[in-house]
N, C-alpha and C. Protein backbone atom coordinates (compact mmCIF):
# COMPACT_ATOMS: atom_id res chain seq x y z
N UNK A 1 0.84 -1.17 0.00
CA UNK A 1 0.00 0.00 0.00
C UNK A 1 0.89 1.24 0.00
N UNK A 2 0.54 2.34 -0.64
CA UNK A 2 1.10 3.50 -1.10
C UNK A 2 1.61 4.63 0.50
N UNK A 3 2.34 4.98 0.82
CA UNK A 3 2.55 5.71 1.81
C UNK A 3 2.86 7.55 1.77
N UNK A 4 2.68 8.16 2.73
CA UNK A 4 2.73 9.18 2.32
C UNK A 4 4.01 9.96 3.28
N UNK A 5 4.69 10.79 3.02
CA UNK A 5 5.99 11.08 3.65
C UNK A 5 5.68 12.80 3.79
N UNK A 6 5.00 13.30 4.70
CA UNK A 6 4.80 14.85 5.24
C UNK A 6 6.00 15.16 5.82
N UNK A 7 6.23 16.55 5.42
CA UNK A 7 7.30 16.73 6.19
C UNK A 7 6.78 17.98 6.36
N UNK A 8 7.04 18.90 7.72
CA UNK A 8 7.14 20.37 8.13
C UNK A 8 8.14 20.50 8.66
N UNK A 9 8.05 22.12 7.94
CA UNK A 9 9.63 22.51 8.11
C UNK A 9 9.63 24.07 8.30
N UNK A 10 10.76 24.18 9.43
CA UNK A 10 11.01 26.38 9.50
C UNK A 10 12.10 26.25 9.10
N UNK A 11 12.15 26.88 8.25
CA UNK A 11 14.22 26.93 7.52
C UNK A 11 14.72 28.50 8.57
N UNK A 12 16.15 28.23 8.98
CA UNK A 12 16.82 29.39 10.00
C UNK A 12 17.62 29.34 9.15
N UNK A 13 18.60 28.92 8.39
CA UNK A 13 19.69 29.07 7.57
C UNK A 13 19.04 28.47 5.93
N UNK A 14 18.71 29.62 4.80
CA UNK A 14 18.03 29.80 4.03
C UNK A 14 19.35 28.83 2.76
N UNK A 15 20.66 29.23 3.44
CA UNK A 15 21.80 29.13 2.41
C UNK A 15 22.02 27.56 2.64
N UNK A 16 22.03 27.03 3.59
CA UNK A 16 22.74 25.65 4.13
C UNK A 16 21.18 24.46 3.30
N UNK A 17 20.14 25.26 3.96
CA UNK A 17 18.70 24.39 3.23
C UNK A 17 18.98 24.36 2.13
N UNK A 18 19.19 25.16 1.03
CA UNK A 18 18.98 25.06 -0.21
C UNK A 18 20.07 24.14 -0.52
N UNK A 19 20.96 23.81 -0.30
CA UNK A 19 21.75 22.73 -0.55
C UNK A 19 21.22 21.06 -0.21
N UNK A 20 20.61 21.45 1.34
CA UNK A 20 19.59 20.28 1.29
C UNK A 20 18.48 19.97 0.11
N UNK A 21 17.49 21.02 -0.06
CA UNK A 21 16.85 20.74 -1.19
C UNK A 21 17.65 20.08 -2.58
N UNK A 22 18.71 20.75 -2.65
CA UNK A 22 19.21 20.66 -4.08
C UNK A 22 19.53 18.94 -4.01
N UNK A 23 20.13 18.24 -2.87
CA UNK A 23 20.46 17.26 -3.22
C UNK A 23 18.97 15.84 -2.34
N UNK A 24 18.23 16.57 -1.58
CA UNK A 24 17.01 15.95 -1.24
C UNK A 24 16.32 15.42 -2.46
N UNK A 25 16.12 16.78 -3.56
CA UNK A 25 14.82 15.83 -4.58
C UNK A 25 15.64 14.63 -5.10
N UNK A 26 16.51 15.04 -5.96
CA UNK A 26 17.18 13.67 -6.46
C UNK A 26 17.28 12.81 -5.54
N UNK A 27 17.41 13.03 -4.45
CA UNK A 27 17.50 11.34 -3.55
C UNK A 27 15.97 10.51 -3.56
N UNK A 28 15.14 11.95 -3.31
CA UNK A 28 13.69 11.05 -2.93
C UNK A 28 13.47 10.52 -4.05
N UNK A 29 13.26 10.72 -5.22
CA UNK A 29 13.59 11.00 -6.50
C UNK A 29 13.68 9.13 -6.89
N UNK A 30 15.08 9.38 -6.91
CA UNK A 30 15.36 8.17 -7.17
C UNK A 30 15.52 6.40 -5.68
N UNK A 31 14.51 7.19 -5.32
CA UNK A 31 13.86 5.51 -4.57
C UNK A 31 12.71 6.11 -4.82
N UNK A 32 11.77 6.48 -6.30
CA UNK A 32 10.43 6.15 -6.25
C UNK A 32 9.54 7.07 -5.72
N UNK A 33 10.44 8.49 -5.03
CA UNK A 33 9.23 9.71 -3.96
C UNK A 33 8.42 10.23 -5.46
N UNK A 34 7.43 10.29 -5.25
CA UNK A 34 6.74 11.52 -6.31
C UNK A 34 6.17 12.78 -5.31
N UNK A 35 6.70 13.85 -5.74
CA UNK A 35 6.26 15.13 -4.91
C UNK A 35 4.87 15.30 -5.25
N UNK A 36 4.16 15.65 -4.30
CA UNK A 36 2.36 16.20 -4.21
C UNK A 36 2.86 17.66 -3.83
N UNK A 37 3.26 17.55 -3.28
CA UNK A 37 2.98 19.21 -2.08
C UNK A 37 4.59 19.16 -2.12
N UNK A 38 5.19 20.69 -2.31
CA UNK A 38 6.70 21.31 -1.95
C UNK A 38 7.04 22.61 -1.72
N UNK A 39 6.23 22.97 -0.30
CA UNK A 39 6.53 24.13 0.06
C UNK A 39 5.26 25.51 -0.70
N UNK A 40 4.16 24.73 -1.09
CA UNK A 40 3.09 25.89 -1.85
C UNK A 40 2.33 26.24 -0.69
N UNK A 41 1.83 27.31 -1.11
CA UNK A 41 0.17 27.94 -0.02
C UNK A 41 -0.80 26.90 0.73
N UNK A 42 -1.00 27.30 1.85
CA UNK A 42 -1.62 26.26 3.16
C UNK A 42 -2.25 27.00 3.76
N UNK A 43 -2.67 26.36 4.59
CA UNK A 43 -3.78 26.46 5.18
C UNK A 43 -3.32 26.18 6.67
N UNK A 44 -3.47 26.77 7.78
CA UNK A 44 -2.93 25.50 9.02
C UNK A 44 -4.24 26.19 10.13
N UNK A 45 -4.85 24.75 10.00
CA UNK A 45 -6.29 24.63 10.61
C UNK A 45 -6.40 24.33 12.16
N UNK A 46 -4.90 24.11 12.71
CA UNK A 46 -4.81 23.51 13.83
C UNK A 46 -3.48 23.22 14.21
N UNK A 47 -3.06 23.37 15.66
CA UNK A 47 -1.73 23.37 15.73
C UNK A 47 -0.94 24.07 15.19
N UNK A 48 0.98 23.47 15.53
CA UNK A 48 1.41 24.55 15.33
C UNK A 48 1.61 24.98 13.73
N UNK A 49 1.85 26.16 13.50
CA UNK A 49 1.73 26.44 11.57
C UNK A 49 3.73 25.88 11.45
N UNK A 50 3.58 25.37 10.10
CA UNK A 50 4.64 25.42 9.83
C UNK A 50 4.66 26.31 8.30
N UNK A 51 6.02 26.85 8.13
CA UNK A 51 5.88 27.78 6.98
C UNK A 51 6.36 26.95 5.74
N UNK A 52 6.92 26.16 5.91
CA UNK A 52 6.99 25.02 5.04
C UNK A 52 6.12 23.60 4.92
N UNK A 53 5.82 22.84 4.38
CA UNK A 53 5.35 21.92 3.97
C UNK A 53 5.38 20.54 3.01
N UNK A 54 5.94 19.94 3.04
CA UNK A 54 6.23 19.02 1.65
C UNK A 54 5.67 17.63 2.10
N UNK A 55 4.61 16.78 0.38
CA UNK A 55 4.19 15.84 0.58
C UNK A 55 5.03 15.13 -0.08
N UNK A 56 5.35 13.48 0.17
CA UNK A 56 5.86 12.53 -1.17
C UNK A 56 4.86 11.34 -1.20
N UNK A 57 4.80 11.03 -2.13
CA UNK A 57 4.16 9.59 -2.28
C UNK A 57 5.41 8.62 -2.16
N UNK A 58 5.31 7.27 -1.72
CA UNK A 58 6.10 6.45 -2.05
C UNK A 58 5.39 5.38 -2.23
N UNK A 59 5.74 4.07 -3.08
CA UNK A 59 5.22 2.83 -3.01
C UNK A 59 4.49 2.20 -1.69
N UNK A 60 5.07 2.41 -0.52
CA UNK A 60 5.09 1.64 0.68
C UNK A 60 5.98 2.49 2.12
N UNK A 61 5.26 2.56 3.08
CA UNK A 61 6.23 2.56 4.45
C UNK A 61 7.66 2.28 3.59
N UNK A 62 7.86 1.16 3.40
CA UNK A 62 9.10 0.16 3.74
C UNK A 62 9.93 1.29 2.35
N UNK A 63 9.60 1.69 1.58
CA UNK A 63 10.10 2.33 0.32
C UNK A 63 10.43 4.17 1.20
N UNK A 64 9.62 4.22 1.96
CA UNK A 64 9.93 5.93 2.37
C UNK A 64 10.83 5.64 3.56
N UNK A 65 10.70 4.89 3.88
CA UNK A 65 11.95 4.36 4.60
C UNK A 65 13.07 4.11 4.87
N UNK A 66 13.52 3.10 3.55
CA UNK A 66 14.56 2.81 2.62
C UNK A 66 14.93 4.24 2.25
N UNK A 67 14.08 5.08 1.54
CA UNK A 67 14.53 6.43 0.81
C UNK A 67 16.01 7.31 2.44
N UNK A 68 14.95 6.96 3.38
CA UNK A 68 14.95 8.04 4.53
C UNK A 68 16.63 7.99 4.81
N UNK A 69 16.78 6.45 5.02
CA UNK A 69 18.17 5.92 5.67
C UNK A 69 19.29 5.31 4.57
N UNK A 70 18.87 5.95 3.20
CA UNK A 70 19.70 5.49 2.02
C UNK A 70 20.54 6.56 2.77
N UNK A 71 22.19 6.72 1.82
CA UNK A 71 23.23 7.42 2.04
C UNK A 71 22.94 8.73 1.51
N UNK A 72 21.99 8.57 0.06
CA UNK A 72 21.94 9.58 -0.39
C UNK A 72 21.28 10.73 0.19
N UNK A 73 20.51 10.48 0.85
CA UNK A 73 19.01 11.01 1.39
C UNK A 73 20.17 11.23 3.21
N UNK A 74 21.10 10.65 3.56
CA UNK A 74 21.23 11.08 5.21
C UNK A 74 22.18 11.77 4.44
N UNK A 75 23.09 11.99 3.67
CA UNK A 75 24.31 13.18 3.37
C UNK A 75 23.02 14.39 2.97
N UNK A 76 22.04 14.76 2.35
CA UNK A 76 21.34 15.54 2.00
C UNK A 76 21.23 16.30 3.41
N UNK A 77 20.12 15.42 4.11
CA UNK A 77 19.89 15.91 5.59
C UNK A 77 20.90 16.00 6.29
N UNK A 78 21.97 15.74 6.33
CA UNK A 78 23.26 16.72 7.11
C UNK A 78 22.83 18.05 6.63
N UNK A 79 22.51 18.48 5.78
CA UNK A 79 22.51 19.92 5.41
C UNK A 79 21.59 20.68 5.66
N UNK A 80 20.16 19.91 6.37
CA UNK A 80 18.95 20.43 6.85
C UNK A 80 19.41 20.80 8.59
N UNK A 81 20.16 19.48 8.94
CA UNK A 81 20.24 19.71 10.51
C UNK A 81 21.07 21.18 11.04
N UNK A 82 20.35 21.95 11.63
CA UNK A 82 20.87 23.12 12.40
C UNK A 82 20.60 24.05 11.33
N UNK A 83 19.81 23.87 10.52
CA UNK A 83 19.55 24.83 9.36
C UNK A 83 17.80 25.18 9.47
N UNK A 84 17.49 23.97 10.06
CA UNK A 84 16.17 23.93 9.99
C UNK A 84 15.55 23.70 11.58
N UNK A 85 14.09 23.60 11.70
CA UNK A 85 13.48 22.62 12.51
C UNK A 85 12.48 22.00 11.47
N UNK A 86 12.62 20.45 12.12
CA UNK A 86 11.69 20.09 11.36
C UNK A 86 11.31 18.92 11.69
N UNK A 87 10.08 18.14 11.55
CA UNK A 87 9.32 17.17 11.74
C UNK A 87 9.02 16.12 10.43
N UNK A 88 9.10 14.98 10.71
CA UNK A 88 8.77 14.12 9.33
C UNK A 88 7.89 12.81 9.76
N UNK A 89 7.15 12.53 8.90
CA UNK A 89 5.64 11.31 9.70
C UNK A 89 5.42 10.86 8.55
N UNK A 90 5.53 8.95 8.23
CA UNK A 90 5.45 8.56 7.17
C UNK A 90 4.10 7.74 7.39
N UNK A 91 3.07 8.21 6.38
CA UNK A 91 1.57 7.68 7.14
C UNK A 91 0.89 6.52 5.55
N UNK A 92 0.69 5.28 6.38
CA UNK A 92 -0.24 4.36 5.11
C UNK A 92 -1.35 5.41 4.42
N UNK A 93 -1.39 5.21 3.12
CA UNK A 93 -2.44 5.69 2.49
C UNK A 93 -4.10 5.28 2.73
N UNK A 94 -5.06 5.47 2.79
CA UNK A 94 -6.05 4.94 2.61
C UNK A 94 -6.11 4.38 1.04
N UNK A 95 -6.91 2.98 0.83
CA UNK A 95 -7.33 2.90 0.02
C UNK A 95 -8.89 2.71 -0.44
N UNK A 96 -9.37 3.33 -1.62
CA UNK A 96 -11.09 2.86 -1.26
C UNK A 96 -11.17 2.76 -2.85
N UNK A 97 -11.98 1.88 -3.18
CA UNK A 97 -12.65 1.37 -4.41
C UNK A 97 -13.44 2.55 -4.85
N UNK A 98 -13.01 2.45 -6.28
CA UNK A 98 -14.37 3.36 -7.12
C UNK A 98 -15.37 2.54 -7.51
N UNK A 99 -16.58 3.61 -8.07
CA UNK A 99 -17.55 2.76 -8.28
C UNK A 99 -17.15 1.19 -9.38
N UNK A 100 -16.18 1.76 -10.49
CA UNK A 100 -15.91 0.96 -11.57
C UNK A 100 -14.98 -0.24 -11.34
N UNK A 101 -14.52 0.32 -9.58
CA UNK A 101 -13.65 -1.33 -9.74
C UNK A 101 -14.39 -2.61 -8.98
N UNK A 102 -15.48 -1.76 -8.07
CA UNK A 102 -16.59 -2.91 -7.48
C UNK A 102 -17.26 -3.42 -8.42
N UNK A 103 -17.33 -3.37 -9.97
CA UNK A 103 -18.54 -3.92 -10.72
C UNK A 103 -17.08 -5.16 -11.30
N UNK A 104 -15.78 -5.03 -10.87
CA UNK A 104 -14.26 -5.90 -11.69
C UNK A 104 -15.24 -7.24 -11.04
């Protein structure tokens, strides 16, 4: 089942992040992340606001996972830590049938 990888984020060092970004997408990238959401206009309905935001899809838990603790993806995040605060929550997708696959 498909998983989803939220991340919130306050960037304090604007110069050190962007190096994270630069080498973050290509990591998520290549184990399979597809970006939904990267940092666009929100909404925060509850709790605390974060001024950043980013969604990924991945295949599975076990795939945003793999992404998280590849080499490529922890040398990236060296470049977030002390640059940022930030929070990350990798959540199962729901899945629900459309009308057209209950008639399969």
């Amino acid at each position: 089942m498909s998983a989803l990888w939220i991340a919130n984020i306050s960037v304090s060092d604007p110069v050190a992040f962007a190096e994270y970004s630069k080498r973050a997408g290509p990591a998520i990238s290549s184990h399979g992340g597809e970006f939904l959401a990267r940092g666009g206009a929100c909404v925060q309905l509850e709790g605390k606001a974060w001024p950043r935001n980013v969604v990924v899809r991945f295949e599975s838990i076990a795939a945003a996972e793999a992404c998280y603790h590849s080499k490529e993806y922890q040398e990236a995040i060296s470049y977030a830590r002390g640059a940022s605060e930030r929070q990350l929550v990798v959540v199962e997708e729901c899945y629900q049938e459309t009308p057209s696959q209950k008639d399969d």
